[in-house]
C-alpha atoms as a PDB file:
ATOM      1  CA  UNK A   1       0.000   0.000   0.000  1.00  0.00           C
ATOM      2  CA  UNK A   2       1.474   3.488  -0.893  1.00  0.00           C
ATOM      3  CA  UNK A   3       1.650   6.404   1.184  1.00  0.00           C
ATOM      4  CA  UNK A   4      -1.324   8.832   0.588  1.00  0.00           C
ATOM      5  CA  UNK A   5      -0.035  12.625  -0.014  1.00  0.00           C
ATOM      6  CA  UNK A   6      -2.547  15.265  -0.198  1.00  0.00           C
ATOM      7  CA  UNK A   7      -1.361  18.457  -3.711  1.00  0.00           C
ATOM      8  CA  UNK A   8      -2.681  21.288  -4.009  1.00  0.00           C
ATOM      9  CA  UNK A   9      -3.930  21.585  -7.741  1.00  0.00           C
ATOM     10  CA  UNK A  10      -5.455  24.317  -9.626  1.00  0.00           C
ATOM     11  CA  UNK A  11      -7.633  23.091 -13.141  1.00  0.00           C
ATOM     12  CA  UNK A  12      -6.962  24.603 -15.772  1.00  0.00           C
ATOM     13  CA  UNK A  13      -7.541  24.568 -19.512  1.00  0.00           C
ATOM     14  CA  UNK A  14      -9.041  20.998 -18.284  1.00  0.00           C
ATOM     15  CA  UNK A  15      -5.856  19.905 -16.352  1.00  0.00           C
ATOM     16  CA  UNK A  16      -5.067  19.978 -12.796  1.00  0.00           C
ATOM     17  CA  UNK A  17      -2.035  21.445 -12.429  1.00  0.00           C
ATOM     18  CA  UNK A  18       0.170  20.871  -9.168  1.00  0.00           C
ATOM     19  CA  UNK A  19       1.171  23.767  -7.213  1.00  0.00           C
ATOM     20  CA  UNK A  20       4.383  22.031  -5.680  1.00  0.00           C
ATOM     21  CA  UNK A  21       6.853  18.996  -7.109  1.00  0.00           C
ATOM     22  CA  UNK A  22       4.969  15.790  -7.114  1.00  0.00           C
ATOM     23  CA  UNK A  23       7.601  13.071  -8.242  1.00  0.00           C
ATOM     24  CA  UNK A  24       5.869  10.174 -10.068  1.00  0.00           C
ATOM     25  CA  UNK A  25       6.751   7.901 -12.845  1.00  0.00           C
ATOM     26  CA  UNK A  26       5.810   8.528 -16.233  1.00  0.00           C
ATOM     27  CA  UNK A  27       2.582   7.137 -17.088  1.00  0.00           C
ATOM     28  CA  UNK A  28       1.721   6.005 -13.076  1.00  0.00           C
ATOM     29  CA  UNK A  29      -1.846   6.074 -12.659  1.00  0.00           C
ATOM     30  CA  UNK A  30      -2.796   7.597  -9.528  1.00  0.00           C
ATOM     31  CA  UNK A  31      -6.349   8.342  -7.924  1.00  0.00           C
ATOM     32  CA  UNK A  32      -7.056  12.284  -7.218  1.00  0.00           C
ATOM     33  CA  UNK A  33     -10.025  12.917  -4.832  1.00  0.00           C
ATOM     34  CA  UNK A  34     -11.092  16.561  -5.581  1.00  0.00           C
ATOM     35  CA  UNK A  35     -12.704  18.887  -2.829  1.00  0.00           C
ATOM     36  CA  UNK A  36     -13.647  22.235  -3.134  1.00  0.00           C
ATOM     37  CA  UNK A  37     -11.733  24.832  -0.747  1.00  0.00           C
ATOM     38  CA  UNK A  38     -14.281  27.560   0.600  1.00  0.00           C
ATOM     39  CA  UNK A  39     -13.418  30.745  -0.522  1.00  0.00           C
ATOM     40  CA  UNK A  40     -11.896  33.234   2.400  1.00  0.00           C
ATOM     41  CA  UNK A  41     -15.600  35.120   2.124  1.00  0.00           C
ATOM     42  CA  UNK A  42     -17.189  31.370   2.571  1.00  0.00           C
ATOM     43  CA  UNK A  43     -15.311  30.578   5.664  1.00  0.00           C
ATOM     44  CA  UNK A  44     -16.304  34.376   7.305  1.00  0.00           C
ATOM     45  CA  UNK A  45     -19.691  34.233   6.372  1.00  0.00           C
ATOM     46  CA  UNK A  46     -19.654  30.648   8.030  1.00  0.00           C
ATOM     47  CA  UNK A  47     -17.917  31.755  11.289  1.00  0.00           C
ATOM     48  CA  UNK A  48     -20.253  34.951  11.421  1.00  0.00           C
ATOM     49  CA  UNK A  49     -23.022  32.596  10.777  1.00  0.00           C
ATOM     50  CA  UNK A  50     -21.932  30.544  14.117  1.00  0.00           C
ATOM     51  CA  UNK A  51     -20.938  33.303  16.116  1.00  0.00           C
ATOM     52  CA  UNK A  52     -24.714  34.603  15.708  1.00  0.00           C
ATOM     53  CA  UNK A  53     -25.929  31.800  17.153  1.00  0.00           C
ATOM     54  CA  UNK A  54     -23.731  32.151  20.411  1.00  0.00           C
ATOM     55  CA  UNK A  55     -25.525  33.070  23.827  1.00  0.00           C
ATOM     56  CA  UNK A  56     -26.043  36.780  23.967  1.00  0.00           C
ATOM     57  CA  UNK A  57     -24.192  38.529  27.277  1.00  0.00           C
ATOM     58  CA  UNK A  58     -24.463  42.167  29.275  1.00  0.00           C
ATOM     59  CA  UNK A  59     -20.913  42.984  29.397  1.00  0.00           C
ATOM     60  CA  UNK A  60     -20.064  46.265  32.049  1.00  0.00           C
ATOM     61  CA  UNK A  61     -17.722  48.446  29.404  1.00  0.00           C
ATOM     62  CA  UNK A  62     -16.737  50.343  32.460  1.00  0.00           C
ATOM     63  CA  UNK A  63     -15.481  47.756  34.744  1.00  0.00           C
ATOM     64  CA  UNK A  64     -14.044  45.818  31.460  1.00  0.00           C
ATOM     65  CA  UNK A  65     -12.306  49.353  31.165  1.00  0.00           C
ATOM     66  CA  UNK A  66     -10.701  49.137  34.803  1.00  0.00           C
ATOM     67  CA  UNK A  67     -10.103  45.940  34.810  1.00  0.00           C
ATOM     68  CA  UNK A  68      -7.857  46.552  31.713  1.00  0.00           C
ATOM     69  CA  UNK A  69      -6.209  49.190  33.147  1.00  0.00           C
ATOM     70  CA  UNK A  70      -5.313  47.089  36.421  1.00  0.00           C
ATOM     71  CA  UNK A  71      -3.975  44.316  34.465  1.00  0.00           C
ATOM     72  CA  UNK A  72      -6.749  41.940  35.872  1.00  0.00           C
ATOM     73  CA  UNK A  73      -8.690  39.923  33.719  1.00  0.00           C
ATOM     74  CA  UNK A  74     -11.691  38.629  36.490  1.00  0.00           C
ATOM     75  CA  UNK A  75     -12.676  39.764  39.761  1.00  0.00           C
END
């Protein structure tokens, strides 16, 4: 059994194209499993998306403020 090793690719013109060295013999058949990378604005939207549905809290700005300013982080 062979070592899998995951390559970035990009396709195009209809090939995939590595983005790094991938040493293989000429003619080697190999098996590429292809999965769709989200997109930077995917993965925010997808974070914001959990975030929203996080617990709601009160949070006192002005004893967050002194707290900051006396180096504490709870009281």
């Amino acid at each position: 059994m062979t070592k899998a090793k995951t390559v970035d690719v990009v396709y195009e013109d209809g090939v995939f194209k590595p983005l790094e060295k991938v040493v293989l013999e000429v003619g080697k058949e190999i098996t590429i499993k292809v999965t769709k990378i989200q997109s930077d604005i995917q993965t925010a939207k997808s974070i914001l998306s959990m975030l929203d549905s996080l617990p709601k809290r009160k949070v006192d700005l002005k004893l967050a403020e002194e707290l900051y300013h006396e180096g504490r982080t709870n009281s």
